[in-house]
C-alpha atoms as a PDB file:
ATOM      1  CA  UNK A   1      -4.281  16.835   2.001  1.00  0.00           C
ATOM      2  CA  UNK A   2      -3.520  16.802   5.788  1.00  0.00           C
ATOM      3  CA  UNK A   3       0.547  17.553   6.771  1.00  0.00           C
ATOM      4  CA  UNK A   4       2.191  14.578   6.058  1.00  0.00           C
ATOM      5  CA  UNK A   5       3.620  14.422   9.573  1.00  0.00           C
ATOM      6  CA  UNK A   6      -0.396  13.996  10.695  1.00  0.00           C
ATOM      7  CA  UNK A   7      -0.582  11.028   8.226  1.00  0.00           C
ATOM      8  CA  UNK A   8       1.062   9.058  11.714  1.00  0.00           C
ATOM      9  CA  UNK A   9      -1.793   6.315  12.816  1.00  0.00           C
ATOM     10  CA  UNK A  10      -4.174   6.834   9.860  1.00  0.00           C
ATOM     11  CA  UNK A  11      -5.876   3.697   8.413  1.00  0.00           C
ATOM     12  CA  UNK A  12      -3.973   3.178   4.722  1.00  0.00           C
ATOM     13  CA  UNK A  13      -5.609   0.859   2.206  1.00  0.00           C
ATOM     14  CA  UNK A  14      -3.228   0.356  -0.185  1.00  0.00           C
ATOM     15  CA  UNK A  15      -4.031  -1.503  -3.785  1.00  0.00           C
ATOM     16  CA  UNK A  16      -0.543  -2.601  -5.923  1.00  0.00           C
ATOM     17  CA  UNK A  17      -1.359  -4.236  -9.561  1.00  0.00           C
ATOM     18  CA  UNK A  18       1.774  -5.738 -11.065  1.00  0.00           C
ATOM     19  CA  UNK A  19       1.842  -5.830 -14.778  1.00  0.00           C
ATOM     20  CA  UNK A  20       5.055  -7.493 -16.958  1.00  0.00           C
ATOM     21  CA  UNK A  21       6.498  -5.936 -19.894  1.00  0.00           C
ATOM     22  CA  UNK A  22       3.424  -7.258 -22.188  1.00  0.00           C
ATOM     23  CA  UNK A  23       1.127  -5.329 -19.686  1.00  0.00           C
ATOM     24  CA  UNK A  24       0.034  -9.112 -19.088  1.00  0.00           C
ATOM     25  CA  UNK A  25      -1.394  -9.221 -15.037  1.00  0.00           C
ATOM     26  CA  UNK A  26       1.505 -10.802 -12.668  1.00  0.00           C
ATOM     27  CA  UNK A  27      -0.780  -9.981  -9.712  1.00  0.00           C
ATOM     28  CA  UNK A  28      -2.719  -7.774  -7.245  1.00  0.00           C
ATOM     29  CA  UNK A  29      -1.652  -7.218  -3.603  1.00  0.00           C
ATOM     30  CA  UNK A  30      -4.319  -5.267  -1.220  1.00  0.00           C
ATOM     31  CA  UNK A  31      -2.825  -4.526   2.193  1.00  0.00           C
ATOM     32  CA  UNK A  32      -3.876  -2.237   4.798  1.00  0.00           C
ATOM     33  CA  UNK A  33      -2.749  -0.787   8.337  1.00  0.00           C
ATOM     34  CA  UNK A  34      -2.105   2.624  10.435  1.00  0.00           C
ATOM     35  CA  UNK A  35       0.807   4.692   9.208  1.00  0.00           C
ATOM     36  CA  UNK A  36       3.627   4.479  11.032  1.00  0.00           C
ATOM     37  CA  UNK A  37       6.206   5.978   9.558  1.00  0.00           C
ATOM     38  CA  UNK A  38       6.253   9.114   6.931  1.00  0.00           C
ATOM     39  CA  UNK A  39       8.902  11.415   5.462  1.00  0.00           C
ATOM     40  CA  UNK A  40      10.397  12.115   2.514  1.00  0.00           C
ATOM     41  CA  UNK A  41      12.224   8.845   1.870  1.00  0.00           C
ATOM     42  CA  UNK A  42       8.669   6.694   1.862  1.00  0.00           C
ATOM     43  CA  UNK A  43       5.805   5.513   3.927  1.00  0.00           C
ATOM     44  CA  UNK A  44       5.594   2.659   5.987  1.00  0.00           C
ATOM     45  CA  UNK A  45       2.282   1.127   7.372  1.00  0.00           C
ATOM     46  CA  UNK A  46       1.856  -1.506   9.775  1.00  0.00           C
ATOM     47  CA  UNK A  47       0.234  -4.407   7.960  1.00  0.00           C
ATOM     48  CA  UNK A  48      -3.122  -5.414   9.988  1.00  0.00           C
ATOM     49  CA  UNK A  49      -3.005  -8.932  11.105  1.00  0.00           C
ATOM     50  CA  UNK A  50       0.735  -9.768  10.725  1.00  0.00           C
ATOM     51  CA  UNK A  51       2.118  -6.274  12.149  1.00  0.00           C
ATOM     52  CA  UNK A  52       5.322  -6.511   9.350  1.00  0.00           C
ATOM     53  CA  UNK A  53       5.927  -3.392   7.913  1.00  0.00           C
ATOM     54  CA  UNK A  54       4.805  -2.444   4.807  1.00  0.00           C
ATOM     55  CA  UNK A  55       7.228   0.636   2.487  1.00  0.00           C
ATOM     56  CA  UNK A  56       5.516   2.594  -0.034  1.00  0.00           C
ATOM     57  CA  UNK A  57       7.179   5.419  -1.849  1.00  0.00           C
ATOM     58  CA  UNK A  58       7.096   8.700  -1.045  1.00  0.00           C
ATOM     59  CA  UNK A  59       4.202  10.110  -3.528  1.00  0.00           C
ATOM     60  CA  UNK A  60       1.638  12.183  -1.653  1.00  0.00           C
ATOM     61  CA  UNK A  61      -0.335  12.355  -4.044  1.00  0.00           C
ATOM     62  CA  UNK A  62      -1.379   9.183  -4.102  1.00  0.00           C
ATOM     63  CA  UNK A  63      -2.665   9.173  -1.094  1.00  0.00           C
ATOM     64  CA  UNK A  64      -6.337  10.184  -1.279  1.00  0.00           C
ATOM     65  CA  UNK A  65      -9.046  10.666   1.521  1.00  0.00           C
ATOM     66  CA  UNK A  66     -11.704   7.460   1.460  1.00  0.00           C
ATOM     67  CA  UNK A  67     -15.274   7.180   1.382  1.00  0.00           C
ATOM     68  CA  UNK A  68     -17.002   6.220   4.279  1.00  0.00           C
ATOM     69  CA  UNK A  69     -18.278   2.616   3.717  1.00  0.00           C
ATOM     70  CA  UNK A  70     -16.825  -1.280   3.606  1.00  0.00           C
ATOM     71  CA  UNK A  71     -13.823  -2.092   1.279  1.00  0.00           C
ATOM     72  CA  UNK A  72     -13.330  -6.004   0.878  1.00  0.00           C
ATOM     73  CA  UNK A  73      -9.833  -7.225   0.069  1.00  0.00           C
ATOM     74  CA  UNK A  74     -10.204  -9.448  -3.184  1.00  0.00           C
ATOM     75  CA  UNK A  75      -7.466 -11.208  -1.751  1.00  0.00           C
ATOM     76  CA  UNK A  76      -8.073 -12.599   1.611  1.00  0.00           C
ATOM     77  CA  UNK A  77     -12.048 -11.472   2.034  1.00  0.00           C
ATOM     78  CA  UNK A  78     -10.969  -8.883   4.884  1.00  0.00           C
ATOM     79  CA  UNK A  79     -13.287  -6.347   5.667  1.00  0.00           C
ATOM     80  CA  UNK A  80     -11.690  -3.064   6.279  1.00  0.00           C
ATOM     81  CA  UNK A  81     -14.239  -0.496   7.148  1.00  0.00           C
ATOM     82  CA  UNK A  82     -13.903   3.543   7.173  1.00  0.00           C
ATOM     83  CA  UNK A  83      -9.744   3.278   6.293  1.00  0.00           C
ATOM     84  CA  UNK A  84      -8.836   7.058   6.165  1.00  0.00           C
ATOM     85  CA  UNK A  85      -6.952   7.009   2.945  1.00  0.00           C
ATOM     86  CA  UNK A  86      -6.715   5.202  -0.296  1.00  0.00           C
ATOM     87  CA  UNK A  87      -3.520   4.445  -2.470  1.00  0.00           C
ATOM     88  CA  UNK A  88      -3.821   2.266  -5.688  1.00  0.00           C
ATOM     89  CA  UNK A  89      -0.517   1.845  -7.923  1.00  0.00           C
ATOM     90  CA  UNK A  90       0.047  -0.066 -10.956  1.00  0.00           C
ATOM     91  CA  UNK A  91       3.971  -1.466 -11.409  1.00  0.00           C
ATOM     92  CA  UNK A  92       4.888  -1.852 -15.346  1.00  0.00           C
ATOM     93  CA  UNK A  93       7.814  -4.424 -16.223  1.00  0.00           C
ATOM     94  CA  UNK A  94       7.202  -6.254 -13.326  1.00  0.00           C
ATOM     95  CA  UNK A  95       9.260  -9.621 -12.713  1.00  0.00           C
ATOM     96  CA  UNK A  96       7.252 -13.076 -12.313  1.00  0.00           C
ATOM     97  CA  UNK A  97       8.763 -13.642  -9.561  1.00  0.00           C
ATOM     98  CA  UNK A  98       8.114 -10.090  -8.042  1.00  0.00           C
ATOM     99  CA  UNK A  99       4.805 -10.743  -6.658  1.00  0.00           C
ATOM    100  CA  UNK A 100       5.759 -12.403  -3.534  1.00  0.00           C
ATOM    101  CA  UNK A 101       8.386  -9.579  -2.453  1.00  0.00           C
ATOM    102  CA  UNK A 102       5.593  -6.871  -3.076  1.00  0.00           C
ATOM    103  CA  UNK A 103       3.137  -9.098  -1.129  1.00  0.00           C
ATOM    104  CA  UNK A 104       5.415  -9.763   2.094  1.00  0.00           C
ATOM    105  CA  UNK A 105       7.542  -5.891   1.906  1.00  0.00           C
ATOM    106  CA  UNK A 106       6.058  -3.761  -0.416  1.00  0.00           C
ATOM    107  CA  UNK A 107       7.950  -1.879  -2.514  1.00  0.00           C
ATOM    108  CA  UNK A 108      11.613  -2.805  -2.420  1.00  0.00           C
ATOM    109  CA  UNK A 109      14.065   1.038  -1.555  1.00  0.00           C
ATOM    110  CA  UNK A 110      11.718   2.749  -0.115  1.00  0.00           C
ATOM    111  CA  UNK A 111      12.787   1.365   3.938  1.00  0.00           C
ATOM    112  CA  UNK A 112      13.322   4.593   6.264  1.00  0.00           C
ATOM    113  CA  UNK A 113      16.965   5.067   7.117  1.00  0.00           C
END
């Protein structure tokens, strides 16, 4: 992988499946958007269409390089075509409720100071 520091305005497709304690589906959020921000306290991308920020954590390594080609959100039938990188993460013991913060934030602690 690239320096992190030359992660700044790559195209992030990010994929978050929320499962509860019974490993029962809560939900899926798909987001993308350029990276904007990047150290060792998280990520933040700037969510196409709304510009709000979106905060991942800081795990490189799950940040992998895309395939060329079309990716269609499940979610709202966007098109995002040639993103640079790829992130899928599955949260365990999920909340009901804690499908709307991850949809509108991302994940919740991981803001840049």
């Amino acid at each position: 992988m690239e320096e992190i520091g030359s992660l700044i305005g790559k195209i992030l497709l990010v994929g978050i499946t929320l499962m509860d304690d019974e490993e029962q589906l809560i939900g899926q959020v798909q987001v993308y958007g350029p990276i904007i921000h990047v150290d060792g306290s998280g990520i933040v991308i700037k969510r196409n269409g709304s510009g709000t920020e979106f905060y991942l954590p800081p795990d490189f390594s799950n940040i992998l390089p895309a395939d060329e080609g079309e990716y269609r959100l499940r979610s709202t039938g966007d098109v995002v075509v040639d993103p640079d990188y790829l992130s899928s993460w599955t949260v365990r013991g999920a909340k009901l409720g804690s499908l709307e913060e991850y949809s509108n934030n991302g994940f919740p602690g991981f803001e840049p100071e």
